[in-house]
C-alpha atoms as a PDB file:
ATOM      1  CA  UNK A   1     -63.796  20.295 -68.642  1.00  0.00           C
ATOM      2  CA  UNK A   2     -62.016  17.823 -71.283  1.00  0.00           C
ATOM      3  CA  UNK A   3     -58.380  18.647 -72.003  1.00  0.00           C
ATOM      4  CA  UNK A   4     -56.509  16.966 -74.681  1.00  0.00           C
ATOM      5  CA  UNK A   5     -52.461  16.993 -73.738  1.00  0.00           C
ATOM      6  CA  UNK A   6     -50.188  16.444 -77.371  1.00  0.00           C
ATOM      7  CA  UNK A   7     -46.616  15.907 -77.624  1.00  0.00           C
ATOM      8  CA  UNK A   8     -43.889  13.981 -78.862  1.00  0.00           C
ATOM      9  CA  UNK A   9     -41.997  10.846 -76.757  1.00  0.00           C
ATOM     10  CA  UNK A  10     -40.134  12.774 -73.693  1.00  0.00           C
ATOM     11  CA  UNK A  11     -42.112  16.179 -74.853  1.00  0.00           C
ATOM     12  CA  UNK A  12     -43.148  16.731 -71.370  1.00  0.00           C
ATOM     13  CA  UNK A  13     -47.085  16.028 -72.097  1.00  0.00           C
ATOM     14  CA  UNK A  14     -47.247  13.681 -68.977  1.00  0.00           C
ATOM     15  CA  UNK A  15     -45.086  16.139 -66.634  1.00  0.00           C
ATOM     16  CA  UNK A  16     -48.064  19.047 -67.545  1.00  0.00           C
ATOM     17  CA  UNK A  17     -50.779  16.789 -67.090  1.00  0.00           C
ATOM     18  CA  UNK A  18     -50.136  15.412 -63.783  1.00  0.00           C
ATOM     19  CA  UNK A  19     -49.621  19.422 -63.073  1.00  0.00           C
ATOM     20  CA  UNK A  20     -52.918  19.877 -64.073  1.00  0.00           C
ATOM     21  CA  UNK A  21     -54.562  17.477 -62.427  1.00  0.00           C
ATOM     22  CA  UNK A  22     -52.831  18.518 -59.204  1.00  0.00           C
ATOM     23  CA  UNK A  23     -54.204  21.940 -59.941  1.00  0.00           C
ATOM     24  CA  UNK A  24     -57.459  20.975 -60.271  1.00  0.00           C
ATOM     25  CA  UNK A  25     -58.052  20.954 -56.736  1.00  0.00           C
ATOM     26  CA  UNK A  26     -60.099  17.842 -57.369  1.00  0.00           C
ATOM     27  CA  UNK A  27     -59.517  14.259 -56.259  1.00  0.00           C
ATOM     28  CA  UNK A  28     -57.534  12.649 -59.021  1.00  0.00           C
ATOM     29  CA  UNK A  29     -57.339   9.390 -60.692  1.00  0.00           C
ATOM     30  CA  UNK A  30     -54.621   8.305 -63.220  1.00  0.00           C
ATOM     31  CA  UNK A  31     -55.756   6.363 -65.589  1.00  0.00           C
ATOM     32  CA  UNK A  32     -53.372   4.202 -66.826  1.00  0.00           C
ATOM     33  CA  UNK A  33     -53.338   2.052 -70.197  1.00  0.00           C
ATOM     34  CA  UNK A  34     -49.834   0.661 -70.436  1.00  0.00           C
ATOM     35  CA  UNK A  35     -49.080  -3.503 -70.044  1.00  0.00           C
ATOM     36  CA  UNK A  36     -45.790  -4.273 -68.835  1.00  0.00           C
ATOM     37  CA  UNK A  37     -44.438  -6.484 -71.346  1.00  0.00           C
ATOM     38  CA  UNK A  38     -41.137  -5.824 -70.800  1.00  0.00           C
ATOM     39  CA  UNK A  39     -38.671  -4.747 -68.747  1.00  0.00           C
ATOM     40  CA  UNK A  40     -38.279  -1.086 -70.488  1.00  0.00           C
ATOM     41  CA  UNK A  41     -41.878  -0.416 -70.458  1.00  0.00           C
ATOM     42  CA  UNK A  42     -41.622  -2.047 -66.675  1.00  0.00           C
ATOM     43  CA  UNK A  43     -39.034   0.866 -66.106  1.00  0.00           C
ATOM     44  CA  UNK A  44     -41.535   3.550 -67.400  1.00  0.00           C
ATOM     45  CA  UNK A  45     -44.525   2.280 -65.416  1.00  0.00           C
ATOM     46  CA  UNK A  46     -42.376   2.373 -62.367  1.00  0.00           C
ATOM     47  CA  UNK A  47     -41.033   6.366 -62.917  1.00  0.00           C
ATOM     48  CA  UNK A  48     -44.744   7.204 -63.494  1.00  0.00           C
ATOM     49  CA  UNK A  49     -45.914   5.695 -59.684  1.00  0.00           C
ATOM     50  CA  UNK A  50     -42.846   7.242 -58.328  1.00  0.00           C
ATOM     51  CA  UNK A  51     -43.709  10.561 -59.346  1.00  0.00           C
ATOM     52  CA  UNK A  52     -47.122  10.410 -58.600  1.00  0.00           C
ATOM     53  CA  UNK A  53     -48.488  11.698 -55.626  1.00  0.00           C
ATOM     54  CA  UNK A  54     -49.352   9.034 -53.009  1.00  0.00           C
ATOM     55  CA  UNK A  55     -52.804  10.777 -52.708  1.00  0.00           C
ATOM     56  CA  UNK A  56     -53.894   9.853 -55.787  1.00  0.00           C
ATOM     57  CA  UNK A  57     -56.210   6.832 -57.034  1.00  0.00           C
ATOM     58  CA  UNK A  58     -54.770   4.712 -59.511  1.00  0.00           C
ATOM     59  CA  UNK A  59     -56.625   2.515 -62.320  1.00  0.00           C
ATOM     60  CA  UNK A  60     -55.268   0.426 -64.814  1.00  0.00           C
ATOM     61  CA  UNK A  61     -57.817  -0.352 -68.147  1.00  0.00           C
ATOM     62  CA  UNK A  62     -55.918  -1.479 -71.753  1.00  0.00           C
ATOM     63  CA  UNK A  63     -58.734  -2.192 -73.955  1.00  0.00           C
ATOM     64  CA  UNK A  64     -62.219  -0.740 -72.084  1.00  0.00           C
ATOM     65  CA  UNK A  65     -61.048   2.818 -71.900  1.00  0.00           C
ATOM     66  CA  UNK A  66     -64.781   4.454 -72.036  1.00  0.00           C
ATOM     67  CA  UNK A  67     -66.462   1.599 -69.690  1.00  0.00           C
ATOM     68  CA  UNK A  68     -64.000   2.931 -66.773  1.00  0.00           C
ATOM     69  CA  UNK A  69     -64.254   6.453 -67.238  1.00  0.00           C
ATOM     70  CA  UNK A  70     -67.986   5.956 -67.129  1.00  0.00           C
ATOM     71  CA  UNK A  71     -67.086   3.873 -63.685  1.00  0.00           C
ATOM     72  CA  UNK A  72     -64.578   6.612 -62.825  1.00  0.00           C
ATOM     73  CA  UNK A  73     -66.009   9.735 -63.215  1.00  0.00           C
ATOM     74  CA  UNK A  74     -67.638  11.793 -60.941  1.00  0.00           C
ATOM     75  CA  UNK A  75     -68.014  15.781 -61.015  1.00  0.00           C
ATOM     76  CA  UNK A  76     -65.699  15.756 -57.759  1.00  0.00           C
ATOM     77  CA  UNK A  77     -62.975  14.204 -59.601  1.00  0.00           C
ATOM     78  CA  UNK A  78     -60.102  14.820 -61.943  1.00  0.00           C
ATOM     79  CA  UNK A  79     -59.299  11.592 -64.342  1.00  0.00           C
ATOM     80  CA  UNK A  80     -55.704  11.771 -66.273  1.00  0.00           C
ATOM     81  CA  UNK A  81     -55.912   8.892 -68.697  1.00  0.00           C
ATOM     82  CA  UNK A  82     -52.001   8.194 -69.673  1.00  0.00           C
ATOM     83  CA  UNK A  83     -52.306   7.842 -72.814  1.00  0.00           C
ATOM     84  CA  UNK A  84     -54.769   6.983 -75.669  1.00  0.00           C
ATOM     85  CA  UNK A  85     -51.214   6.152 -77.714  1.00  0.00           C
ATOM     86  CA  UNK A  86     -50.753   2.757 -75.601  1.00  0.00           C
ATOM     87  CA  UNK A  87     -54.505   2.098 -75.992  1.00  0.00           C
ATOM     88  CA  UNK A  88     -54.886   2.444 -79.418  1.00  0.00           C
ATOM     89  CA  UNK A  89     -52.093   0.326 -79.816  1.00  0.00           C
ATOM     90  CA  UNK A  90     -53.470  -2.028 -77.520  1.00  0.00           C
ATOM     91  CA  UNK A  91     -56.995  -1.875 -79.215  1.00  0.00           C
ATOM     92  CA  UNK A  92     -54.680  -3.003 -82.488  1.00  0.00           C
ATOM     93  CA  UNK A  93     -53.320  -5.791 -81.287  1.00  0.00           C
ATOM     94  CA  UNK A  94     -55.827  -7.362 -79.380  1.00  0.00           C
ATOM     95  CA  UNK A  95     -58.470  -7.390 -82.291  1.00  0.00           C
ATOM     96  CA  UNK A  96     -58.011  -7.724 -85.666  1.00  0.00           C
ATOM     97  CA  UNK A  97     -56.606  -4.706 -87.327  1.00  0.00           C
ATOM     98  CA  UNK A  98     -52.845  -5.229 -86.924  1.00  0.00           C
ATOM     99  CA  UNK A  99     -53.332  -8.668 -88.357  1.00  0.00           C
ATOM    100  CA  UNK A 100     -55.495  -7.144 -91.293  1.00  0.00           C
ATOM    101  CA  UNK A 101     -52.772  -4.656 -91.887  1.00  0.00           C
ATOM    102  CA  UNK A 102     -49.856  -7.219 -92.051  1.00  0.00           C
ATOM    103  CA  UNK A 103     -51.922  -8.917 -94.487  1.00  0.00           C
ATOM    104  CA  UNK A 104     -52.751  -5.606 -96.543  1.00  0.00           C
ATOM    105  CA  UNK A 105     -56.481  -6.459 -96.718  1.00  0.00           C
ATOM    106  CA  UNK A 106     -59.240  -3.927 -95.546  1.00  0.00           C
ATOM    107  CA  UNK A 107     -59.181  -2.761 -91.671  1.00  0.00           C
ATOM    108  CA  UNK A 108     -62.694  -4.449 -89.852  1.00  0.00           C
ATOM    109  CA  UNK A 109     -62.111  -4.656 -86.456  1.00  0.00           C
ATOM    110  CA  UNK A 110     -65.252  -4.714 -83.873  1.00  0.00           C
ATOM    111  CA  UNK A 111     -62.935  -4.227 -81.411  1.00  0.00           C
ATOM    112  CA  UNK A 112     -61.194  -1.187 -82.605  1.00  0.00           C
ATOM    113  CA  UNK A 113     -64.385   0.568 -84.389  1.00  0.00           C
ATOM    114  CA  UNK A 114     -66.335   0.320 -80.865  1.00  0.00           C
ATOM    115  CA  UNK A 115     -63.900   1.115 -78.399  1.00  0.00           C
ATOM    116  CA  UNK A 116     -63.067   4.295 -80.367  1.00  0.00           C
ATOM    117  CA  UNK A 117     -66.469   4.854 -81.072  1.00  0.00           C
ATOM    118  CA  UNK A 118     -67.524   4.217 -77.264  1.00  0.00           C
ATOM    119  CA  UNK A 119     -64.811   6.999 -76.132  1.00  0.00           C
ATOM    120  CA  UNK A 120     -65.780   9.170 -78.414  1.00  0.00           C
ATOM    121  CA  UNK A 121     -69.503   9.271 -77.681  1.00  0.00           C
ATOM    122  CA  UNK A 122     -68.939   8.921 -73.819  1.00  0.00           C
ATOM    123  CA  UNK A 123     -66.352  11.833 -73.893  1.00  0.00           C
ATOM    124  CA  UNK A 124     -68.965  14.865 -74.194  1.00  0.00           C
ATOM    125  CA  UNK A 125     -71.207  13.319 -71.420  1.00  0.00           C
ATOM    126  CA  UNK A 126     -68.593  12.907 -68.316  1.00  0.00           C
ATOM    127  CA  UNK A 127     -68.724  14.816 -65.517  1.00  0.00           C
ATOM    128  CA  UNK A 128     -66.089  16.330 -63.647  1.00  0.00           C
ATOM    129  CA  UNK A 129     -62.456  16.950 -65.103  1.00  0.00           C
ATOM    130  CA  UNK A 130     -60.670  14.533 -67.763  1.00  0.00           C
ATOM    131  CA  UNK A 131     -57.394  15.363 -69.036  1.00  0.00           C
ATOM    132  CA  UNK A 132     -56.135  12.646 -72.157  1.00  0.00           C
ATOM    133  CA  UNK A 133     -52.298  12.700 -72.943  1.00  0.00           C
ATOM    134  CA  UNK A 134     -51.947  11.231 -76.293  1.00  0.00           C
ATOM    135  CA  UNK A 135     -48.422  11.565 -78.684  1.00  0.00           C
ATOM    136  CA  UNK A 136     -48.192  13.362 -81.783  1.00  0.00           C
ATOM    137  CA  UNK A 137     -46.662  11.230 -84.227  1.00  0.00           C
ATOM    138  CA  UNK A 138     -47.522  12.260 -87.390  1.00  0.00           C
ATOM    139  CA  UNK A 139     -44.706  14.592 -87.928  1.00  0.00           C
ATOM    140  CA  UNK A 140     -42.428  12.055 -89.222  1.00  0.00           C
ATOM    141  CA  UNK A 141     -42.000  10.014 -92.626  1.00  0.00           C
ATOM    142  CA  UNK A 142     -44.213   7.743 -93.500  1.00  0.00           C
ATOM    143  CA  UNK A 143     -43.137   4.400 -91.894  1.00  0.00           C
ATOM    144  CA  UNK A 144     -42.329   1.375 -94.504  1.00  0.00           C
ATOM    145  CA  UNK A 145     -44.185  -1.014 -92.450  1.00  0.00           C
ATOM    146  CA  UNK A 146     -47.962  -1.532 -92.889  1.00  0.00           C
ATOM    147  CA  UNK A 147     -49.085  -2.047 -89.373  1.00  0.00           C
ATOM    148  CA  UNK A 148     -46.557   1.477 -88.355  1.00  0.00           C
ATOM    149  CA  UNK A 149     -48.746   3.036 -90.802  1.00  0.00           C
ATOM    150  CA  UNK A 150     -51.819   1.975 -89.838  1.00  0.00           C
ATOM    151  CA  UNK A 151     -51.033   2.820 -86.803  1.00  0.00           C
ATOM    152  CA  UNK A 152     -49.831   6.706 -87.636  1.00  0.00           C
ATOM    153  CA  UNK A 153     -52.926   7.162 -89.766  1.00  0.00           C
ATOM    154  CA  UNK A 154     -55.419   6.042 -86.785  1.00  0.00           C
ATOM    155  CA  UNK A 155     -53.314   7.581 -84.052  1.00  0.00           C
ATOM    156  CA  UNK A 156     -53.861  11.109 -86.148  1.00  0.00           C
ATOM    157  CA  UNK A 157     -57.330  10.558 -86.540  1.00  0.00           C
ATOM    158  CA  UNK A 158     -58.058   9.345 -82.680  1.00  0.00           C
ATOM    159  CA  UNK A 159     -56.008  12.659 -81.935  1.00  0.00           C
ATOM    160  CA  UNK A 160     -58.388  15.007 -84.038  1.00  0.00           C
ATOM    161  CA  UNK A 161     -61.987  13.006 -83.010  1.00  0.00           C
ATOM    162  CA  UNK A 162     -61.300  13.265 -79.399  1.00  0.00           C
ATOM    163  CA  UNK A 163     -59.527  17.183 -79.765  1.00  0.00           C
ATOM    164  CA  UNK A 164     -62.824  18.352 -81.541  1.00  0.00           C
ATOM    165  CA  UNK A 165     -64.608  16.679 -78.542  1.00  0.00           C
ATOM    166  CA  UNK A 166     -62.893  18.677 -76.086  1.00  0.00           C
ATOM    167  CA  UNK A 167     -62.952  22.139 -74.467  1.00  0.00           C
ATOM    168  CA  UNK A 168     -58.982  22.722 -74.337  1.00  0.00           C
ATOM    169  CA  UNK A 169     -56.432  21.403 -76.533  1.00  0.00           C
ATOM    170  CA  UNK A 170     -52.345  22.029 -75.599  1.00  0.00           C
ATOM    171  CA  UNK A 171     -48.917  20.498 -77.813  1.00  0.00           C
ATOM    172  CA  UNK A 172     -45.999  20.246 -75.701  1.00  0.00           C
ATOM    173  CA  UNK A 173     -42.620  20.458 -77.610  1.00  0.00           C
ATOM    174  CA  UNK A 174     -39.145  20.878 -75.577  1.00  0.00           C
ATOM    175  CA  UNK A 175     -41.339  21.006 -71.994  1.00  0.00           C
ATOM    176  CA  UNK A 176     -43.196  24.398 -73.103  1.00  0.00           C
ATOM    177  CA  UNK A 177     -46.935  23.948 -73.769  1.00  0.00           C
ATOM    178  CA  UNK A 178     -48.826  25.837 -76.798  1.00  0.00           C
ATOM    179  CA  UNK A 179     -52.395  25.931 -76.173  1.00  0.00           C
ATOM    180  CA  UNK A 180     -53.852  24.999 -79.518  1.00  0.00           C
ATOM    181  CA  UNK A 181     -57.913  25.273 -78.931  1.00  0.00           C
END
């Protein structure tokens, strides 16, 4: 089963997938995507391993998302990737596309176009249990920047490709999950 987990920041998305996954009665692997960079984001990594239980494998991929699922997966095992937001945004600024959008010329990234393409195509084909958090953050205005935009715009479309790909789709607002699909 594929499970898409939505939500705003601090919506609870993470909290109900690691509830999931511990559910599953499968052996489970988080999947994270997040570079420290700072020391805030340090902080965030840090409350995510401490909640975790100790059980649990742990893998860290920013940019090859679908080349370690494919490594990861196994019908035994659960696979909680934390979160396709951080990747995408990753994917942006490590190819081309963030660049492209400063400049306000076309978006042609190899980078971006395969590793979304290369999720999206692997997704249907996994074994086991895979449960994606990923935020919702179309809801607001429509940022001034052009890079905030471009990222908005792809983050909504990531967020509908892989939701048609999967069996079970839930929003989390204020901690309370609505199963959408």
């Amino acid at each position: 089963m594929k499970e898409l987990i939505l939500g705003g920041a601090r919506s609870g998305k993470s909290l109900l997938a690691e509830k999931r996954a511990a559910e599953s009665g499968l052996r489970v692997v988080y999947l994270a995507t997040a570079e420290a960079r700072d020391g805030e984001m340090s902080r965030r990594i840090a409350h995510h391993r401490e909640r975790r239980p100790v059980d649990w494998g742990c893998a860290e991929e920013t940019l090859q998302l679908a080349a370690k699922l494919r490594e990861l997966a196994a019908p035994d095992t659960c696979i909680l990737v934390d979160c396709l937001t951080l990747w995408l945004s990753n994917l942006l600024f490590a190819g081309k596309a963030a660049s492209q959008a400063e400049a306000g010329i076309a978006i042609d990234c190899p980078l971006f176009a395969g590793e979304t393409g290369a999720l999206l195509d692997l997704l249907p084909q996994l074994p086991g249990r895979i449960i994606l958090v990923s935020n919702e953050v179309g809801w607001g205005i429509v940022p001034m920047h052009p890079v905030s935009r471009l990222f908005a715009d792809e983050q909504g479309r990531l967020n509908q490709r892989v939701a048609a790909a999967c069996d079970q789709v839930t929003l989390v607002a204020a901690g309370l999950p609505l199963r959408l699909k």
